[in-house]
Protein backbone atom coordinates (compact mmCIF):
# COMPACT_ATOMS: atom_id res chain seq x y z
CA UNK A 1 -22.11 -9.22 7.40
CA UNK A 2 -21.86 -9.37 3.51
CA UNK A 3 -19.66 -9.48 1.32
CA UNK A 4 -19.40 -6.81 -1.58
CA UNK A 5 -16.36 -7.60 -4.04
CA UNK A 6 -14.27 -5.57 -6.17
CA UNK A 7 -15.27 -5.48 -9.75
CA UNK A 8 -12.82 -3.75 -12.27
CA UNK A 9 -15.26 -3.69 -15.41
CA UNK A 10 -18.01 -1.88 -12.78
CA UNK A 11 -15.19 1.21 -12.52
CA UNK A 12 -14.55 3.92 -14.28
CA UNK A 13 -11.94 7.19 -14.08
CA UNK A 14 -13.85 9.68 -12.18
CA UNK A 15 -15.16 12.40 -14.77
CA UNK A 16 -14.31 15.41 -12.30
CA UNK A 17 -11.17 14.83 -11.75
CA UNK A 18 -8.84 16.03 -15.28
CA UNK A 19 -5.66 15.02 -14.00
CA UNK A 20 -6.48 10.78 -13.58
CA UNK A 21 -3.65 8.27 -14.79
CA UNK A 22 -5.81 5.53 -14.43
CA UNK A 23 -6.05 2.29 -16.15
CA UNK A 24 -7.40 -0.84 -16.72
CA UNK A 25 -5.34 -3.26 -17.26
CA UNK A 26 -4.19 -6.80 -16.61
CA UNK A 27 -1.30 -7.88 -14.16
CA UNK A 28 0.36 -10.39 -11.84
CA UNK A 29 -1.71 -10.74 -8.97
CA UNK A 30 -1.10 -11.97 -5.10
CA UNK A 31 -0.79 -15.67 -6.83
CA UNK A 32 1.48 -14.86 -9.57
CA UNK A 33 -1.39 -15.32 -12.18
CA UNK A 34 -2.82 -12.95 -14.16
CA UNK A 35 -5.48 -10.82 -12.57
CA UNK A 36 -7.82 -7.95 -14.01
CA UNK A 37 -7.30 -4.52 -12.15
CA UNK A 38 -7.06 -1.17 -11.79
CA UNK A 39 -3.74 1.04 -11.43
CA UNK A 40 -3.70 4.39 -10.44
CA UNK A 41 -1.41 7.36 -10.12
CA UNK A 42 1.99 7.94 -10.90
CA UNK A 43 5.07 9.21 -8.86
CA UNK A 44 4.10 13.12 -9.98
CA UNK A 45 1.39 13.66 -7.98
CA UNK A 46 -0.92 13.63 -10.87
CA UNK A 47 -4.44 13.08 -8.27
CA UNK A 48 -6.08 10.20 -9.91
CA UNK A 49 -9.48 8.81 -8.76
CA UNK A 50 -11.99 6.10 -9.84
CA UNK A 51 -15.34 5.47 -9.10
CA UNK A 52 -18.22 2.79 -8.95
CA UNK A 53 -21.69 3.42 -8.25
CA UNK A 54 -24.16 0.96 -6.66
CA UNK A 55 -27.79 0.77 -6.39
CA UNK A 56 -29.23 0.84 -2.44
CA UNK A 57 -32.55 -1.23 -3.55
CA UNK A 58 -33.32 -5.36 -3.58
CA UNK A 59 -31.02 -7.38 -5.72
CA UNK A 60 -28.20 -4.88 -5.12
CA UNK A 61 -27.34 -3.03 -1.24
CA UNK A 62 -30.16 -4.18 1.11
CA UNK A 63 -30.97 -0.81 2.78
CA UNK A 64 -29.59 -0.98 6.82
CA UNK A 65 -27.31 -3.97 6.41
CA UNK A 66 -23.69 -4.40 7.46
CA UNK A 67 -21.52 -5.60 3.98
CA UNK A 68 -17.36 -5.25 3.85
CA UNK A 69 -16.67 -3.98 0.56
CA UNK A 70 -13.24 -6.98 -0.37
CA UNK A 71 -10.33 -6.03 -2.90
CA UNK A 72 -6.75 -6.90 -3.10
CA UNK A 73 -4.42 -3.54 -3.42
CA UNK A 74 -0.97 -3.65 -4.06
CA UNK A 75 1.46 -0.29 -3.92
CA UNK A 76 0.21 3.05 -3.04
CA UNK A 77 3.36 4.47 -0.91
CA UNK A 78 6.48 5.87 -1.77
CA UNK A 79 10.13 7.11 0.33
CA UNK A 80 8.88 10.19 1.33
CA UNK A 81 5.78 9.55 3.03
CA UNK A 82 3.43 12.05 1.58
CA UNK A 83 1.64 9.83 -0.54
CA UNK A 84 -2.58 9.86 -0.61
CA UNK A 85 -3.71 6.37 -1.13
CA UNK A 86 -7.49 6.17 0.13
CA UNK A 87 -10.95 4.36 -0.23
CA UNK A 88 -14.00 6.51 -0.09
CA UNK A 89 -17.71 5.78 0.37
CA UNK A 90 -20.55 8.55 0.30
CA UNK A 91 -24.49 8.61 -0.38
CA UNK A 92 -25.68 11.78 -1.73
CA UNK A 93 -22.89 14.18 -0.05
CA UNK A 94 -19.17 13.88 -1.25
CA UNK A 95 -19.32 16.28 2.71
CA UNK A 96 -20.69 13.15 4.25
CA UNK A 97 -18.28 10.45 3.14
CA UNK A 98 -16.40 7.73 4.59
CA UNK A 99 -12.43 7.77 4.30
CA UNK A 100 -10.40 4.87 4.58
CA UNK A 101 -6.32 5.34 4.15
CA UNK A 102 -5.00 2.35 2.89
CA UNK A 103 -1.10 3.07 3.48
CA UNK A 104 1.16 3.78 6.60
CA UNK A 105 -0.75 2.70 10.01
CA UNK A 106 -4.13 3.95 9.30
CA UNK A 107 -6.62 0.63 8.20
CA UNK A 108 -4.97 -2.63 8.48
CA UNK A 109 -5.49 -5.50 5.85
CA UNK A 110 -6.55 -9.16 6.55
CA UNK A 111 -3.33 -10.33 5.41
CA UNK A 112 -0.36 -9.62 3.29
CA UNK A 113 0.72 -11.68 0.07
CA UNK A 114 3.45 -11.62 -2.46
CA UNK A 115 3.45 -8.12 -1.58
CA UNK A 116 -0.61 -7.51 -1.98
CA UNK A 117 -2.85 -6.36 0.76
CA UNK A 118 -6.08 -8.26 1.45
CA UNK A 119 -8.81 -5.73 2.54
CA UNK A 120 -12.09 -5.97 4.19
CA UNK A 121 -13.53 -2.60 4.36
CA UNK A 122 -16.94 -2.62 6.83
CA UNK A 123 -19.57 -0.44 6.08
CA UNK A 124 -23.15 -0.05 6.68
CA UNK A 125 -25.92 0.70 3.81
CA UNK A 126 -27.62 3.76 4.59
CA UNK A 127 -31.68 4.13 4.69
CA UNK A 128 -31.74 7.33 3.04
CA UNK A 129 -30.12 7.26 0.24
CA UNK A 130 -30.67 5.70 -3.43
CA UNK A 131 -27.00 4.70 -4.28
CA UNK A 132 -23.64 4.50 -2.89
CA UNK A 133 -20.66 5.73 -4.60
CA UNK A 134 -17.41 3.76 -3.97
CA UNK A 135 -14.07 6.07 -4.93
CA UNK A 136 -10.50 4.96 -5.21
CA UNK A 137 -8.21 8.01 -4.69
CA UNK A 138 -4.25 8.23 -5.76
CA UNK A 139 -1.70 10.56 -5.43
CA UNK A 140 2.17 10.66 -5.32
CA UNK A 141 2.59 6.61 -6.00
CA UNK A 142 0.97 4.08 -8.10
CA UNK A 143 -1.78 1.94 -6.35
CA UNK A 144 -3.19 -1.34 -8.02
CA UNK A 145 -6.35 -2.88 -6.87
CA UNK A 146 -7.88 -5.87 -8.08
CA UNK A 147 -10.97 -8.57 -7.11
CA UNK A 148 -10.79 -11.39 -5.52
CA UNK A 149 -10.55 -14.75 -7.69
CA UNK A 150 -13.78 -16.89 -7.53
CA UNK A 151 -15.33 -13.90 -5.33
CA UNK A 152 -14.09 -16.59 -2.68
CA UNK A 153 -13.13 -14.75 0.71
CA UNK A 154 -12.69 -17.56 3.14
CA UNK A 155 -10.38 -19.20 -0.07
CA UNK A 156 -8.32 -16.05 0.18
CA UNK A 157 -8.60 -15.65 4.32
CA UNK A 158 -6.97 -19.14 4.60
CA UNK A 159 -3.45 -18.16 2.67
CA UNK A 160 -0.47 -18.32 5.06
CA UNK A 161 0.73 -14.70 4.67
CA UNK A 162 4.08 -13.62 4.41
CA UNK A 163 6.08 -12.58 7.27
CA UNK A 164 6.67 -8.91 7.75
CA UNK A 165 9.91 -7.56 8.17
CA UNK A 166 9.28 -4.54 10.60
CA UNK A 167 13.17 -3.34 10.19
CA UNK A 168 12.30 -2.74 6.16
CA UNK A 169 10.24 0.50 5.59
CA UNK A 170 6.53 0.15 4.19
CA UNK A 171 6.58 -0.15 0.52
CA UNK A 172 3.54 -2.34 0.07
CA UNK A 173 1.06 -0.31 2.59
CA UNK A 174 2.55 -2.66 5.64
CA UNK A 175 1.01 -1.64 9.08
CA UNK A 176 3.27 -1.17 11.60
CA UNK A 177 2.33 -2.17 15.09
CA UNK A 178 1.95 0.93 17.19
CA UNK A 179 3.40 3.01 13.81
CA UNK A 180 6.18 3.50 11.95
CA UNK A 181 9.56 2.09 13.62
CA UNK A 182 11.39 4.74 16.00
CA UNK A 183 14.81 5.47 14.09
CA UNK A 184 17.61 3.28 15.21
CA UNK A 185 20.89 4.88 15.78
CA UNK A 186 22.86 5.78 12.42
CA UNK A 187 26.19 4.43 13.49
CA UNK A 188 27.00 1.18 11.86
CA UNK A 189 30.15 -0.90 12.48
CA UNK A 190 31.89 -2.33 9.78
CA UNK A 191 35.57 -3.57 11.50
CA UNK A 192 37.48 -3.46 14.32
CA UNK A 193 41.48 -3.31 13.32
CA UNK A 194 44.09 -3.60 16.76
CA UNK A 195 40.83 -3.40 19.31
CA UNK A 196 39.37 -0.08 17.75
CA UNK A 197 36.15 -0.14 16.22
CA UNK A 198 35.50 1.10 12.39
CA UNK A 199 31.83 2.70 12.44
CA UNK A 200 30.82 4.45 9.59
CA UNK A 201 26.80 6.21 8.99
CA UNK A 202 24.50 3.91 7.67
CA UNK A 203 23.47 6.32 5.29
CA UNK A 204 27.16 6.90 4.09
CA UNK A 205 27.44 3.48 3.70
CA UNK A 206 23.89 3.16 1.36
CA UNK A 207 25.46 5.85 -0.86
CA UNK A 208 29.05 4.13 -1.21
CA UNK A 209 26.79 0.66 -1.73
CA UNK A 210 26.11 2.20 -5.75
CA UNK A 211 30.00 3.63 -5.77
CA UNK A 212 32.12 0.72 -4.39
CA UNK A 213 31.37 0.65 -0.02
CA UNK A 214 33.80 -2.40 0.69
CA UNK A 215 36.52 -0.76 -1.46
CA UNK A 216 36.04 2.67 0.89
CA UNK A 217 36.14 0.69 3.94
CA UNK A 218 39.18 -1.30 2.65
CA UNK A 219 40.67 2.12 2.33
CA UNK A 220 39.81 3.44 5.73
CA UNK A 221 41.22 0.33 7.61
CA UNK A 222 44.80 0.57 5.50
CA UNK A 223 44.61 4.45 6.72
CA UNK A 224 44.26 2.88 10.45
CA UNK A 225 46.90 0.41 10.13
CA UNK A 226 49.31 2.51 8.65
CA UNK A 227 48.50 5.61 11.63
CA UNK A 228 48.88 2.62 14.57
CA UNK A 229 52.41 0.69 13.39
């Protein structure tokens, strides 16, 4: 298998589409340099896509070989889980095409990095066609892709990736094992005054975080003392 790497100057907004926020631009990749990319989309579900077109002939896709197209993509999800973050890959028929989600539990990455998703995408070089169009699609949350430094895959295999944390939810396109964690129970503790136990909602207690949470549970415990003596 072959490698086929990410190249931002080779993209372009897609034409057809009128509603891309797209950009090229420059920002702080998986190593905390610099790195050349593309970002896409914004949180108004403005659908933004970008496209690349490559020759199937000698020098460029050998017709009938296996390749995995390689790109680092950082983003593409947002609280509310309706997002569209995708890679497609068509000959001559959009119809025809090859759709890979990139977010939730749909195509998992390599490895995760400072919050950036190493990809491998396989795919096969058809016979009957002259080109291959590669399309990044965005909607409902910015997506960022960028190459890979050096075009060096086994450089970028070899990082010790970071550690998920399955109880956070996915904000950087994590893949769940088996899917998005069930939902835990909503009752938190937060004290037990004269052997009775405080619990209060977790999501009561996320809301009080921004308006003062200790100070409301401080106030809650004085009401329990003062009811018990």
């Amino acid at each position: 298998m072959r490698d086929l790497f990410f190249c931002p100057e080779r993209w372009e907004p897609d034409a057809e589409v009128t509603s891309n926020i797209a950009s090229h631009t420059e920002v702080q990749g998986f190593s905390g340099k610099p790195a050349e990319a593309w970002q896409l989309g914004d949180w108004d579900y403005h659908w933004t896509a970008i496209v690349s077109t490559i020759p199937v002939e000698a020098g460029w896709l050998e017709s009938g070989s296996e390749y995995r197209f390689c790109f680092w993509l950082n983003g593409g999800e947002n609280t509310s889980r309706d997002e569209v973050c995708e890679l497609e890959i068509f000959g001559d028929s959009w119809e025809d095409r090859l759709t890979f989600r990139l977010n939730r539990d749909h195509t998992k990455p390599i490895l995760e990095k400072n919050g950036w998703l190493l990809f491998g995408i396989p795919f096969t070089a058809p016979k009957s066609v002259t080109a291959l169009t590669f399309r990044f699609v965005a909607a409902g949350a910015v997506c960022t892709v960028a190459g890979i430094p050096d075009m060096d895959m086994a450089k970028c295999e070899s990082l010790y990736p970071d550690e998920r944390d399955l109880n956070k939810p996915q904000r950087h396109n994590i893949v769940f094992p088996g899917g998005f964690p069930p939902s835990q129970s909503d009752s938190l503790t937060v004290a037990t005054i004269r052997g009775k136990k405080l619990s209060l909602s977790k999501t009561a207690l996320r809301i009080g975080a921004a308006a003062g949470a200790v100070a409301a549970v401080s106030l809650i415990a004085h009401h329990i003392r003062k009811k018990h003596n």
